[in-house]
C-alpha atoms as a PDB file:
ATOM      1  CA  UNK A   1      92.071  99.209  39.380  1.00  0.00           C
ATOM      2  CA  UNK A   2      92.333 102.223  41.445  1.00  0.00           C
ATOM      3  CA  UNK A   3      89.376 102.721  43.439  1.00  0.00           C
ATOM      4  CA  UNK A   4      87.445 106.681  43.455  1.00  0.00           C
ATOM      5  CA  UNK A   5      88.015 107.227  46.963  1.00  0.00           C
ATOM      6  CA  UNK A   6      92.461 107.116  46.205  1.00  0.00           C
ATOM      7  CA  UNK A   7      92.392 109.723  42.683  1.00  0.00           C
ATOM      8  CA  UNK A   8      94.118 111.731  45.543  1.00  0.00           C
ATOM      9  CA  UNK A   9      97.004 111.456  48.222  1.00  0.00           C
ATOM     10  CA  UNK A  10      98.436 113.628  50.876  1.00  0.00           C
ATOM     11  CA  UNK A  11     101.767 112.608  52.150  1.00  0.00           C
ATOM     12  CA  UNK A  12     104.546 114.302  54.953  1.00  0.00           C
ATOM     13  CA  UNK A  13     107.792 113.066  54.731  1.00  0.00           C
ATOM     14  CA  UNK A  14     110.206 113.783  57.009  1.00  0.00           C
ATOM     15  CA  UNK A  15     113.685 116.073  57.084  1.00  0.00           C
ATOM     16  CA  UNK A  16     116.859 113.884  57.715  1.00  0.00           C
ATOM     17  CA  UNK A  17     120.224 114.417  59.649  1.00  0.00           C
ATOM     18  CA  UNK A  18     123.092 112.781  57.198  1.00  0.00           C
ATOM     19  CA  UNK A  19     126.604 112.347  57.689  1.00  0.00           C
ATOM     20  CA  UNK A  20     125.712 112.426  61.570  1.00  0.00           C
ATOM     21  CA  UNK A  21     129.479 113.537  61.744  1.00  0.00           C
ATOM     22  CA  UNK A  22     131.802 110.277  61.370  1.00  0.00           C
ATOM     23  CA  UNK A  23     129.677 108.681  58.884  1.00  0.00           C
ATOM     24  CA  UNK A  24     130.067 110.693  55.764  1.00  0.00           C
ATOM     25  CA  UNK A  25     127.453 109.688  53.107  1.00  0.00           C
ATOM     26  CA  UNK A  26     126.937 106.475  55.030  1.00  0.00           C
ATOM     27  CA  UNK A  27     124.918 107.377  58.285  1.00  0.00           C
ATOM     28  CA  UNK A  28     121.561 109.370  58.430  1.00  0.00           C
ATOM     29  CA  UNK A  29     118.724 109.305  59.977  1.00  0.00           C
ATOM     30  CA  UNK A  30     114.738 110.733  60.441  1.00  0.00           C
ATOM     31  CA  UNK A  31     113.402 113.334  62.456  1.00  0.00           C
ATOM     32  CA  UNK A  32     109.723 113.871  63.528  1.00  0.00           C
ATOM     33  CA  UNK A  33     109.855 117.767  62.443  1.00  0.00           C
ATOM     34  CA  UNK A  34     109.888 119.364  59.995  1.00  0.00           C
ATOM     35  CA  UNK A  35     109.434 117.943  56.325  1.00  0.00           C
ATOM     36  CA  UNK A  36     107.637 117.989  53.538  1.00  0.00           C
ATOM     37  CA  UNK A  37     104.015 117.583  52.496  1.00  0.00           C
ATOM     38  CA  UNK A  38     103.014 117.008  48.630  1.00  0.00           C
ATOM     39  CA  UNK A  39      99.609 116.342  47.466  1.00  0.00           C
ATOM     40  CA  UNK A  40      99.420 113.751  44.375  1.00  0.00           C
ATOM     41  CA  UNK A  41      96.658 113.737  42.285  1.00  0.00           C
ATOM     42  CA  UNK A  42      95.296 111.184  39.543  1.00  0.00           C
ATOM     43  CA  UNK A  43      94.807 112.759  36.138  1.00  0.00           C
ATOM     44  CA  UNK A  44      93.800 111.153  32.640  1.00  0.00           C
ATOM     45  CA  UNK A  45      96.567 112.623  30.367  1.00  0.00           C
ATOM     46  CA  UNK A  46      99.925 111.174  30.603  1.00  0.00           C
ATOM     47  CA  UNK A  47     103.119 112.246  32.282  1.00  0.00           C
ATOM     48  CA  UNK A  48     103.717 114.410  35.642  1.00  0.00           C
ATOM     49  CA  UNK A  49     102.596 118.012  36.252  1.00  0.00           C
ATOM     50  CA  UNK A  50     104.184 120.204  39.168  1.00  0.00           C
ATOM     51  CA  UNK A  51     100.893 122.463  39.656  1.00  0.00           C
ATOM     52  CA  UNK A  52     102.620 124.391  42.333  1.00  0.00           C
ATOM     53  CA  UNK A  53     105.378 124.744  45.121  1.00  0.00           C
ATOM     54  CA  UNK A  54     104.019 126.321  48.171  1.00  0.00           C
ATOM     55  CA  UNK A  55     107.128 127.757  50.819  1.00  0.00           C
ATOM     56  CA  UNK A  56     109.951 127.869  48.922  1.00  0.00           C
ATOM     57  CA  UNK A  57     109.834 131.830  48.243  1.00  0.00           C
ATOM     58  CA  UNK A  58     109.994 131.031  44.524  1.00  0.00           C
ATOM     59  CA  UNK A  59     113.402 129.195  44.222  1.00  0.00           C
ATOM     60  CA  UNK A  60     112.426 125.730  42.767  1.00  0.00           C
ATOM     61  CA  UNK A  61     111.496 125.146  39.436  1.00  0.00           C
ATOM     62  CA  UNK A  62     108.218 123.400  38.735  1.00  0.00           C
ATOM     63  CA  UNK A  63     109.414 122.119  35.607  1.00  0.00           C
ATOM     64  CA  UNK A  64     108.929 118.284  36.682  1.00  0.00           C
ATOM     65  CA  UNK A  65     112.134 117.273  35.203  1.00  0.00           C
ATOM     66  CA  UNK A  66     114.618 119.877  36.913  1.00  0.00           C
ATOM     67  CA  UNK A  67     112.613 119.165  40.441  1.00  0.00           C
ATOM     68  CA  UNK A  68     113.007 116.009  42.537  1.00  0.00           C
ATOM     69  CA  UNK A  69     109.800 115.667  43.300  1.00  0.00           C
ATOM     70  CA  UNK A  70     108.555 115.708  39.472  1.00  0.00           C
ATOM     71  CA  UNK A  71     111.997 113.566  38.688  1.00  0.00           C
ATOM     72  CA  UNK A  72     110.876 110.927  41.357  1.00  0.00           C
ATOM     73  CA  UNK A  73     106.881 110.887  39.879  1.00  0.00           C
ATOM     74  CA  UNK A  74     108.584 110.186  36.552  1.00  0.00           C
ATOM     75  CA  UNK A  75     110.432 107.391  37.244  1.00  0.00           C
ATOM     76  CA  UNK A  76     108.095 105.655  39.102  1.00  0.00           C
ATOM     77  CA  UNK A  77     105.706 106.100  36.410  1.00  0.00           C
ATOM     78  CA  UNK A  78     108.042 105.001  33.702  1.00  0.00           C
ATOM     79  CA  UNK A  79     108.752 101.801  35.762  1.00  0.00           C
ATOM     80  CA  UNK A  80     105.138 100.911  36.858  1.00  0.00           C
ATOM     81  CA  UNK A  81     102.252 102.860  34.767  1.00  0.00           C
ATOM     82  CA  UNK A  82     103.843 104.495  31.469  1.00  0.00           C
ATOM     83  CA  UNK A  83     100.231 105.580  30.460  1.00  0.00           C
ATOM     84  CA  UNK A  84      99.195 106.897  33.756  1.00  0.00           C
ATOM     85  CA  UNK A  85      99.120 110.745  34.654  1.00  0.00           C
ATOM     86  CA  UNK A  86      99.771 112.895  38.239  1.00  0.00           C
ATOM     87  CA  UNK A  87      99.283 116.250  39.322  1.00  0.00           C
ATOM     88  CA  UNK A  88     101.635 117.434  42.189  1.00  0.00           C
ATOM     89  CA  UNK A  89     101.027 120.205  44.725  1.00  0.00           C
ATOM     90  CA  UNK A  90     104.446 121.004  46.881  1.00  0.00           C
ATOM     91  CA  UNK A  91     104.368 122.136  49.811  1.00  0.00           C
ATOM     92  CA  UNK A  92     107.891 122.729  51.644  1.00  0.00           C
ATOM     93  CA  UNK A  93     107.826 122.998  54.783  1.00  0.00           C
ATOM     94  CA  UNK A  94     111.855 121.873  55.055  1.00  0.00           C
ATOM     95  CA  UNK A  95     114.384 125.253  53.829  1.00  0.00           C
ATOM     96  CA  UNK A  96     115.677 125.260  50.729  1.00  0.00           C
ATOM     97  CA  UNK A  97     119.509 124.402  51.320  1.00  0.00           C
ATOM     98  CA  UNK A  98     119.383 124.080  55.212  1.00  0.00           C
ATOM     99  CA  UNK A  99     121.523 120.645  55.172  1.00  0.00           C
ATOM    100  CA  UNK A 100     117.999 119.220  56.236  1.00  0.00           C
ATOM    101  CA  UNK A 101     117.203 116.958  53.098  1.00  0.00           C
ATOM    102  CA  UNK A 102     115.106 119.151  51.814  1.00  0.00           C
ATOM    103  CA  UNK A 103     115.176 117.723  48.118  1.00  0.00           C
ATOM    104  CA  UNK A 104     115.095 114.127  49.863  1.00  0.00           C
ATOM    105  CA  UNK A 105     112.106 115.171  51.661  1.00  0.00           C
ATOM    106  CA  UNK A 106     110.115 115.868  48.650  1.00  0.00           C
ATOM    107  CA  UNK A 107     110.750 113.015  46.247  1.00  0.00           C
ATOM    108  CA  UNK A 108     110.190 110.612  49.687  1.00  0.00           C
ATOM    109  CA  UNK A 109     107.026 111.934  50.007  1.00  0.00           C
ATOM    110  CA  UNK A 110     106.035 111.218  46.488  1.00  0.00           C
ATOM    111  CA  UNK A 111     107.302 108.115  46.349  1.00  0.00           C
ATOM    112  CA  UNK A 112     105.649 106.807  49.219  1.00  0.00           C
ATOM    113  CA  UNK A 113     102.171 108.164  48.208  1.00  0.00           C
ATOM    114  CA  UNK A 114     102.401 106.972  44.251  1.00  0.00           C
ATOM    115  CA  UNK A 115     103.116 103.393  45.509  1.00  0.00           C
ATOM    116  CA  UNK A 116      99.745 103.507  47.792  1.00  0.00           C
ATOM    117  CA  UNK A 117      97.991 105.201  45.102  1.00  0.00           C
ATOM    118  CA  UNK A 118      98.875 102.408  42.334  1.00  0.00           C
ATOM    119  CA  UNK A 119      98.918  99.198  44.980  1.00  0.00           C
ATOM    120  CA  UNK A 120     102.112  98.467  46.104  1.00  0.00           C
ATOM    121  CA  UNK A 121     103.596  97.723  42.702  1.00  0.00           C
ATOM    122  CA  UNK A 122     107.276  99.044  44.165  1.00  0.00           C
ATOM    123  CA  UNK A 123     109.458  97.213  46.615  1.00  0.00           C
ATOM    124  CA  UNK A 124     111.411  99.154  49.014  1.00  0.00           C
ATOM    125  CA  UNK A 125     114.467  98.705  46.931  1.00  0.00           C
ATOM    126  CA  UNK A 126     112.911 100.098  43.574  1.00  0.00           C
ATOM    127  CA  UNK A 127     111.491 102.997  45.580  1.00  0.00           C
ATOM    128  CA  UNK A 128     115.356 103.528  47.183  1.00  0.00           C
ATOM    129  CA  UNK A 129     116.762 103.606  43.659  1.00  0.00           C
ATOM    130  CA  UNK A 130     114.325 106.116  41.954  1.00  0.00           C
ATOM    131  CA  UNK A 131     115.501 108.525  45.205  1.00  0.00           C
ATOM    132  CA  UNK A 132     119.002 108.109  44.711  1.00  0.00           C
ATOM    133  CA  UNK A 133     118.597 109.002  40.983  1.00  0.00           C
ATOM    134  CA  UNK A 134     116.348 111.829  41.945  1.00  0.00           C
ATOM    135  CA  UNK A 135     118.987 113.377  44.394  1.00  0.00           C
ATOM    136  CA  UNK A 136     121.437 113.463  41.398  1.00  0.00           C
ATOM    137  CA  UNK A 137     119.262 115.997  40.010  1.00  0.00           C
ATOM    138  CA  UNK A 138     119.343 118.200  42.924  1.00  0.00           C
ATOM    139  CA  UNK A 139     122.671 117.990  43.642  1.00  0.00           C
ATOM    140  CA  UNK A 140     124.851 116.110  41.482  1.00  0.00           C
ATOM    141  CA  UNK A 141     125.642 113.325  43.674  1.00  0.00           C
ATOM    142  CA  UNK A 142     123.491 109.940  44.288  1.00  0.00           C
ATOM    143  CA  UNK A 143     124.052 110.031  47.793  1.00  0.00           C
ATOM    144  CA  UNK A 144     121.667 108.509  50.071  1.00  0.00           C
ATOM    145  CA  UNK A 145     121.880 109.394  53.394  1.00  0.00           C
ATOM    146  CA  UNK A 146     119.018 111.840  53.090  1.00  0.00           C
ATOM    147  CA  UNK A 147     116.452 110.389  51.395  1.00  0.00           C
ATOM    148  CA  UNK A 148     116.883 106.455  52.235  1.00  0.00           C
ATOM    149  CA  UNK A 149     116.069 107.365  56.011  1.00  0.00           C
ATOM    150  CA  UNK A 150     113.109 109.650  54.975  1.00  0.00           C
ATOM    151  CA  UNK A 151     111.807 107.126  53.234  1.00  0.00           C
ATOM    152  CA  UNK A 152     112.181 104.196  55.641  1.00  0.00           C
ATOM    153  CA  UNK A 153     112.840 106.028  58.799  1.00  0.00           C
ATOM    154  CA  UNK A 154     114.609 105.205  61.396  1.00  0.00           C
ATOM    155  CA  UNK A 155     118.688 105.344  61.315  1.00  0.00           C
ATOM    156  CA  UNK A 156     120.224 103.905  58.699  1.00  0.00           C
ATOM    157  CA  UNK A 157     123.827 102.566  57.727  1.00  0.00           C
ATOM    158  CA  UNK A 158     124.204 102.551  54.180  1.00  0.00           C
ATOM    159  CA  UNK A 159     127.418  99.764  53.736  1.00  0.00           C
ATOM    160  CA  UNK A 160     127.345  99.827  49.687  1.00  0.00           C
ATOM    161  CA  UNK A 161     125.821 101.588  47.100  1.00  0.00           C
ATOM    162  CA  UNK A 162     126.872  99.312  44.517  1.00  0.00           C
ATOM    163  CA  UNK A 163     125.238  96.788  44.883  1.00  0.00           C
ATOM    164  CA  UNK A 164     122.857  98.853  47.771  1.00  0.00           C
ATOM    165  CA  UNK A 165     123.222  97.149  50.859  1.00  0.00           C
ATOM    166  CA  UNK A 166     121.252  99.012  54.077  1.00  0.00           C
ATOM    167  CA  UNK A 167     121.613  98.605  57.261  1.00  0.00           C
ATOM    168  CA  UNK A 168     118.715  99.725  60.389  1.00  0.00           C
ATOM    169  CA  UNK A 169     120.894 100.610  62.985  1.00  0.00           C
ATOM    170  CA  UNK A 170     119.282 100.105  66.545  1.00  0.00           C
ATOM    171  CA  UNK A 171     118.360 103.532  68.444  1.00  0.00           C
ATOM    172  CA  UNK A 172     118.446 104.076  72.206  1.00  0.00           C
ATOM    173  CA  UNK A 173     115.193 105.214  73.247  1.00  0.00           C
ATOM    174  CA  UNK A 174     116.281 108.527  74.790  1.00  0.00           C
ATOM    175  CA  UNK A 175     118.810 109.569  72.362  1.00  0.00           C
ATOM    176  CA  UNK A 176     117.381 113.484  71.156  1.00  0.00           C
ATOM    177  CA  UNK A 177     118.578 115.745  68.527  1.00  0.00           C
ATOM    178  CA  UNK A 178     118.470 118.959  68.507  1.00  0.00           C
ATOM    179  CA  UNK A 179     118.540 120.991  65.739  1.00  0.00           C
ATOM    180  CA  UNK A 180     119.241 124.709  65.186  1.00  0.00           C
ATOM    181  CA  UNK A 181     119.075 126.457  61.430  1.00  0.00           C
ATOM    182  CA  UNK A 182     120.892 129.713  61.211  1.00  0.00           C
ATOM    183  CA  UNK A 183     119.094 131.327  57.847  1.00  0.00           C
ATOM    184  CA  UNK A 184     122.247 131.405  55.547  1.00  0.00           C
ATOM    185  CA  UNK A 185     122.288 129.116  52.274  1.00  0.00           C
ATOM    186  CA  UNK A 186     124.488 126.457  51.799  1.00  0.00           C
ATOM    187  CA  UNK A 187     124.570 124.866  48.005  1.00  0.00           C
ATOM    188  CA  UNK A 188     125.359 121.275  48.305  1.00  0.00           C
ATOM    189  CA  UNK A 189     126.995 121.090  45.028  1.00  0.00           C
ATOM    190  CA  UNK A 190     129.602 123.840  46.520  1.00  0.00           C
ATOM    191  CA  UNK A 191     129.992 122.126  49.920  1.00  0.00           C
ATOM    192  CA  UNK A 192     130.653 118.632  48.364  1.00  0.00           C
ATOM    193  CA  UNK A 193     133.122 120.443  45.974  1.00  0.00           C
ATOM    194  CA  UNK A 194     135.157 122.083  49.353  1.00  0.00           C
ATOM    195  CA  UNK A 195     135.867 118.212  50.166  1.00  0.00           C
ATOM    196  CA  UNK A 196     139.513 116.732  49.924  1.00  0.00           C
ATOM    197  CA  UNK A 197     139.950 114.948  47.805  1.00  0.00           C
ATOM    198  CA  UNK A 198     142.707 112.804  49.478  1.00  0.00           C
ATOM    199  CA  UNK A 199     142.949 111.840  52.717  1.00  0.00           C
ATOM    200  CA  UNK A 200     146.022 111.030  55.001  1.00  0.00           C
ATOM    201  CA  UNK A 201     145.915 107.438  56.469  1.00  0.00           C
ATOM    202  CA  UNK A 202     146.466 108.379  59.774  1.00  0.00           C
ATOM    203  CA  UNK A 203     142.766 110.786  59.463  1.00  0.00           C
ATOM    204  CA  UNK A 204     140.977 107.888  57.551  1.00  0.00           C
ATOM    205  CA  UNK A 205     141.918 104.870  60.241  1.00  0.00           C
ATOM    206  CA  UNK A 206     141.013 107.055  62.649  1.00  0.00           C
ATOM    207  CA  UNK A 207     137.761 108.301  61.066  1.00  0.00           C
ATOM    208  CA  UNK A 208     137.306 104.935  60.471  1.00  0.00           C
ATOM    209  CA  UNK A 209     136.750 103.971  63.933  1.00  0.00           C
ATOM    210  CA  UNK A 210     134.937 106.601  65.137  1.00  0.00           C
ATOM    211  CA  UNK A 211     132.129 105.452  62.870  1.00  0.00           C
ATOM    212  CA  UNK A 212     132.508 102.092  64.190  1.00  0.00           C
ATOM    213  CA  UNK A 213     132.427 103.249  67.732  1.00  0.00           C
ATOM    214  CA  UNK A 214     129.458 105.106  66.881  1.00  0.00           C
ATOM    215  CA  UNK A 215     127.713 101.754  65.488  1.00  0.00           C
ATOM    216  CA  UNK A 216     129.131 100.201  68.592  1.00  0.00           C
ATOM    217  CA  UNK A 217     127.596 102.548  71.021  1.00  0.00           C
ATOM    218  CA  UNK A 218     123.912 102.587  69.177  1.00  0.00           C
ATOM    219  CA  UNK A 219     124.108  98.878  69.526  1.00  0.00           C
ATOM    220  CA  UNK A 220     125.233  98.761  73.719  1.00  0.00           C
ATOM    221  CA  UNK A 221     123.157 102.449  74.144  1.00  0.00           C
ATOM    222  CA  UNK A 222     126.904 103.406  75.379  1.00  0.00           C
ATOM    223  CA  UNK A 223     126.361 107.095  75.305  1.00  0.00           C
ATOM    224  CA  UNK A 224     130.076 107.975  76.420  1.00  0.00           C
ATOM    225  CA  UNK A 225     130.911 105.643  73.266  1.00  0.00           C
ATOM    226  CA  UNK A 226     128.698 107.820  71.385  1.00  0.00           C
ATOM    227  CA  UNK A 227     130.240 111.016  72.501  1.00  0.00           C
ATOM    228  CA  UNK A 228     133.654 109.665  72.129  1.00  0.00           C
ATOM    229  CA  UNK A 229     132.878 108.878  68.107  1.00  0.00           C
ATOM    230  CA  UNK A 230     131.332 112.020  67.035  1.00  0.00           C
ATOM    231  CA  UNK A 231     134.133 113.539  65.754  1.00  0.00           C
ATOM    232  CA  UNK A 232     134.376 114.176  62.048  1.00  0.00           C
ATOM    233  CA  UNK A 233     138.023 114.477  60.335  1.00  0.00           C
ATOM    234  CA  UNK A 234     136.807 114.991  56.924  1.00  0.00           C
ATOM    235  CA  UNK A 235     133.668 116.914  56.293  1.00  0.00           C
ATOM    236  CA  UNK A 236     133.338 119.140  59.245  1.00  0.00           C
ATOM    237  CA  UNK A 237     136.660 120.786  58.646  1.00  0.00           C
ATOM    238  CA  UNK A 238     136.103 121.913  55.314  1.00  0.00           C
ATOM    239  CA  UNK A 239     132.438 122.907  55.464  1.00  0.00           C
ATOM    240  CA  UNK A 240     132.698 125.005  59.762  1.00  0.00           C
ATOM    241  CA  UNK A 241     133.795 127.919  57.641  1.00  0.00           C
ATOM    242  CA  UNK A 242     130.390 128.046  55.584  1.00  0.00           C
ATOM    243  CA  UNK A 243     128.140 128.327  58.725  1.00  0.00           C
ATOM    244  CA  UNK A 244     128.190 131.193  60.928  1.00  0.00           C
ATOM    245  CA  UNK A 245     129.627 131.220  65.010  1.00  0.00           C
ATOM    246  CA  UNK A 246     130.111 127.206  64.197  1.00  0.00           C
ATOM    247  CA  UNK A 247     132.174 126.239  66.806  1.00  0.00           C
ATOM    248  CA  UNK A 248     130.851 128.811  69.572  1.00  0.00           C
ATOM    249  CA  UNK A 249     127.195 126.960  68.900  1.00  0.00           C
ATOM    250  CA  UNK A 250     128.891 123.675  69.133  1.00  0.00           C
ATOM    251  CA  UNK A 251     130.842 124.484  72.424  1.00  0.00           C
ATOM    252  CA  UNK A 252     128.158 125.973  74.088  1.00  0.00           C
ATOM    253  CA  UNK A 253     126.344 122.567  73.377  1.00  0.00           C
ATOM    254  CA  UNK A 254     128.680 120.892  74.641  1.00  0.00           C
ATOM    255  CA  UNK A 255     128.854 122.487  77.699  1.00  0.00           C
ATOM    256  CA  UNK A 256     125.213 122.149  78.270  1.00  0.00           C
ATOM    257  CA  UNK A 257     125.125 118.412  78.313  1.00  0.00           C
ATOM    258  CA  UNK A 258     125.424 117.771  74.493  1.00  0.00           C
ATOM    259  CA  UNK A 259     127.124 114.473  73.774  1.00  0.00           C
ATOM    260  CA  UNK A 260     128.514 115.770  70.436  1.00  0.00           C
ATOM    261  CA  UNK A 261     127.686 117.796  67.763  1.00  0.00           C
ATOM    262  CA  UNK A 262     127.679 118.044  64.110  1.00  0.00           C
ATOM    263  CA  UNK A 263     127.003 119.548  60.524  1.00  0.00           C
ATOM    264  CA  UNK A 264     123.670 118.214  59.420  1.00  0.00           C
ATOM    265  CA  UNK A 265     124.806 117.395  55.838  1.00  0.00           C
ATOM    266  CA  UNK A 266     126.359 120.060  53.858  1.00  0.00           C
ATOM    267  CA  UNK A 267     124.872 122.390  56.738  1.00  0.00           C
ATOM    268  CA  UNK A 268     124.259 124.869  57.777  1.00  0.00           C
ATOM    269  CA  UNK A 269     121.956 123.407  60.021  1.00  0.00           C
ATOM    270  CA  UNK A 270     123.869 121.936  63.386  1.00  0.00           C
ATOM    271  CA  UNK A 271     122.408 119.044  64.887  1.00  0.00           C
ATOM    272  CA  UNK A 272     123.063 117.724  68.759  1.00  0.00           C
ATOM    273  CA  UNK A 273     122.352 114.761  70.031  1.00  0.00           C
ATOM    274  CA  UNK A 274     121.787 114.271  73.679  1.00  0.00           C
ATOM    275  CA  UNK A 275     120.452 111.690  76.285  1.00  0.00           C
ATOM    276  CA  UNK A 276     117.208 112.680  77.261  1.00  0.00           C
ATOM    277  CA  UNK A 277     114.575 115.544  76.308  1.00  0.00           C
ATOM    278  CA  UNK A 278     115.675 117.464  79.432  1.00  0.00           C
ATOM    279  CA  UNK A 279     119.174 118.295  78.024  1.00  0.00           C
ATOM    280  CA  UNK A 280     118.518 118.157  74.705  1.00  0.00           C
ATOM    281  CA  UNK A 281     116.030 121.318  75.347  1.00  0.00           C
ATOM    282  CA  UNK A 282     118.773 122.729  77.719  1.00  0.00           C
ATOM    283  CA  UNK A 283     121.351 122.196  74.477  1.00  0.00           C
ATOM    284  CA  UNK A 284     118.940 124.324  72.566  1.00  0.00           C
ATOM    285  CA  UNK A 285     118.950 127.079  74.865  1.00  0.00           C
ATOM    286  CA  UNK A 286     122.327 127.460  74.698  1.00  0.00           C
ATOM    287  CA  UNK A 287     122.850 127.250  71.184  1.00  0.00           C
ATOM    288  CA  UNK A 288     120.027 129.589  70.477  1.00  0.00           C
ATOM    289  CA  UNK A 289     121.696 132.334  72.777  1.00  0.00           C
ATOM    290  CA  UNK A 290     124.527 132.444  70.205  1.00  0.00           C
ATOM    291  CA  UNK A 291     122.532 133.464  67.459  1.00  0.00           C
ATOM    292  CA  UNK A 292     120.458 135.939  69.869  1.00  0.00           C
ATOM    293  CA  UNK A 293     123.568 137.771  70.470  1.00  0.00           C
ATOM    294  CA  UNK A 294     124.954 137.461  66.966  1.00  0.00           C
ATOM    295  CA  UNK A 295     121.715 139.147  65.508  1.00  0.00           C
ATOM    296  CA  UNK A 296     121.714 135.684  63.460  1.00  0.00           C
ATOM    297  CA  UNK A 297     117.971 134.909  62.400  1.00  0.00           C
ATOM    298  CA  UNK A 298     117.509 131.182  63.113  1.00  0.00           C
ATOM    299  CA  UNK A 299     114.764 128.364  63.571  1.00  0.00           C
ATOM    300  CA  UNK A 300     115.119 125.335  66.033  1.00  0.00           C
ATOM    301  CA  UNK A 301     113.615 122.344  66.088  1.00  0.00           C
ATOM    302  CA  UNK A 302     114.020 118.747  69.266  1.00  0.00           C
ATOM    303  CA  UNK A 303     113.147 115.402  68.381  1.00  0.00           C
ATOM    304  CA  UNK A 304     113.639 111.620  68.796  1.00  0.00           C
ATOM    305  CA  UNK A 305     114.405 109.739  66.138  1.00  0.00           C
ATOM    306  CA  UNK A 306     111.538 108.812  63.523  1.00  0.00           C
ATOM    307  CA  UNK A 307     111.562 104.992  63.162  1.00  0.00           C
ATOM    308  CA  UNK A 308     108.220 105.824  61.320  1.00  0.00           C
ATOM    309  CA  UNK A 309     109.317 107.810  57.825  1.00  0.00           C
ATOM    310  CA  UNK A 310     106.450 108.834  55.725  1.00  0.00           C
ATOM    311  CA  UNK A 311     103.454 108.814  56.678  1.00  0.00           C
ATOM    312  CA  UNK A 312      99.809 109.317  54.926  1.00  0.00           C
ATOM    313  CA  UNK A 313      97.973 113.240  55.916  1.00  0.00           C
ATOM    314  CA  UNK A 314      94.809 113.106  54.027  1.00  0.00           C
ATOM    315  CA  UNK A 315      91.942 112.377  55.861  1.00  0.00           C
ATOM    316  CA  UNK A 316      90.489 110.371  53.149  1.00  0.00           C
ATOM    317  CA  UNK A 317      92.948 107.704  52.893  1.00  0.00           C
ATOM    318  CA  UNK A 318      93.675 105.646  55.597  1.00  0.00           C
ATOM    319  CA  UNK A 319      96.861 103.953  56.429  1.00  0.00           C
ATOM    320  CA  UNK A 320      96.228  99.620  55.188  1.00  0.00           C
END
């Protein structure tokens, strides 16, 4: 029985770097800012209602089944409480398209507040699955590296996705990312579709251990190991085109202290990590003087890594 004082829910759930260069669809991990916040509300007649989006200048649909927040709601509700009913209010407080998980965001958020609202009925793998079927309907693709780490937090190493094996990667305590949005749209239906399709042996052995030097360096907090690993032979080559000044950004990064840099999913947001807050705020300096003198509109964002995910925002309705 759900008690008066939870008929309503307030939830933020947080944008996501994926890919994180050498780990195509199998690395990704949480910022602190920005994301998503969606209201969920209890309601007597069945099914789920998208009452409105709030930030997206129009482009979503609130038609609950073309939407991945409404997608989410309905799965979970098919699964747990088939005669149960929600209202949703979105607000988006990710871009639409930035390469930030911006779809992820949404149906993390929901996710996490329906399972407080109806007790914990979910385990974290249910919840995982209903987000990688609601990312299909954003983008075509079941991939995971967006919304698993919104939803859990942290950085995460997805090894399989059938059968779904996860992995929580450890995560130095001074490693920062900075982020940098340049305001151009990148579908990621067209970016996934600019990927080879075969790769020579020679780029996949060594893409191969760059991701495994990456792993190796979160694990010994190597940060020259780090640096050495983020290099990505696959993605990043195909997609540089798509996002405007890419390399001068990432050079001038670089130069600043940046231990590497990268396309934050199917972009065109560019993400840098660095060792400390002190050069990761120098890194965004640098990269924002590129856009300054491109007349390239642009938001930034620093953060560490957020081991928390989701998190509840309504006053009402305290954390258990």
């Amino acid at each position: 029985m759900i008690q008066e004082a939870q008929q309503t829910i307030t939830v933020f759930a947080p944008a996501t770097v994926a890919n994180v260069s050498c780990g195509f669809d199998v690395f990704g991990f949480a910022v602190h800012d920005p994301g998503d916040t969606v209201q969920i509300k209890l309601r007597e007649k069945p099914g789920v209602s998208i009452i409105s989006i709030q930030g997206d200048n129009g482009v979503l649909s609130s038609d609950p089944q073309k939407n991945t927040a409404g997608v989410a709601a309905q799965q979970f509700l098919d699964a747990f409480a088939p005669d149960a009913g929600v209202d949703i209010v979105l607000y988006k407080g990710l871009p639409v398209g930035s390469g930030l998980g911006s779809s992820a965001a949404s149906s993390a958020a929901v996710l996490f507040g329906m399972n407080r609202l109806f007790g914990h009925p979910a385990d974290e793998k249910e919840l995982l699955v209903f987000g990688l079927r609601s990312e299909k309907t954003a983008c075509g693709s079941a991939h995971g590296d967006n919304v698993i780490p919104s939803l859990l937090g942290g950085f995460v190493l997805i090894r399989s996705y059938d059968p779904l094996d996860i992995c929580h990667l450890p995560v130095p305590d001074d490693l920062y990312c900075t982020l940098i949005y340049p305001h151009v749209e990148i579908e990621t239906r067209k970016a996934r579709e600019l990927l080879p399709v075969n790769i020579p042996l020679r780029t996949a052995i060594r893409q191969w251990g760059n991701t495994a030097g990456f792993v190796a360096g979160l694990y010994r907090k190597d940060y020259e190991l780090i640096a050495r690993s983020m290099e990505d032979l696959i993605a990043e080559p195909a997609r540089a085109g798509l996002i405007p000044h890419y390399y001068t950004v990432v050079e001038s990064a670089i130069e600043a202290g940046a231990l590497g840099c990268g396309i934050s999913g199917s972009g065109p947001t560019i993400f840098a990590l660095s060792k400390g807050k002190v050069i990761a705020e120098n890194v965004c300096d640098t990269m924002k003087s590129v856009y300054i003198k491109s007349g390239t509109d642009f938001n930034t964002w620093i953060s560490s890594v957020n081991m928390e995910g989701p998190r509840i925002v309504n006053p009402n309705v305290q954390n258990p």
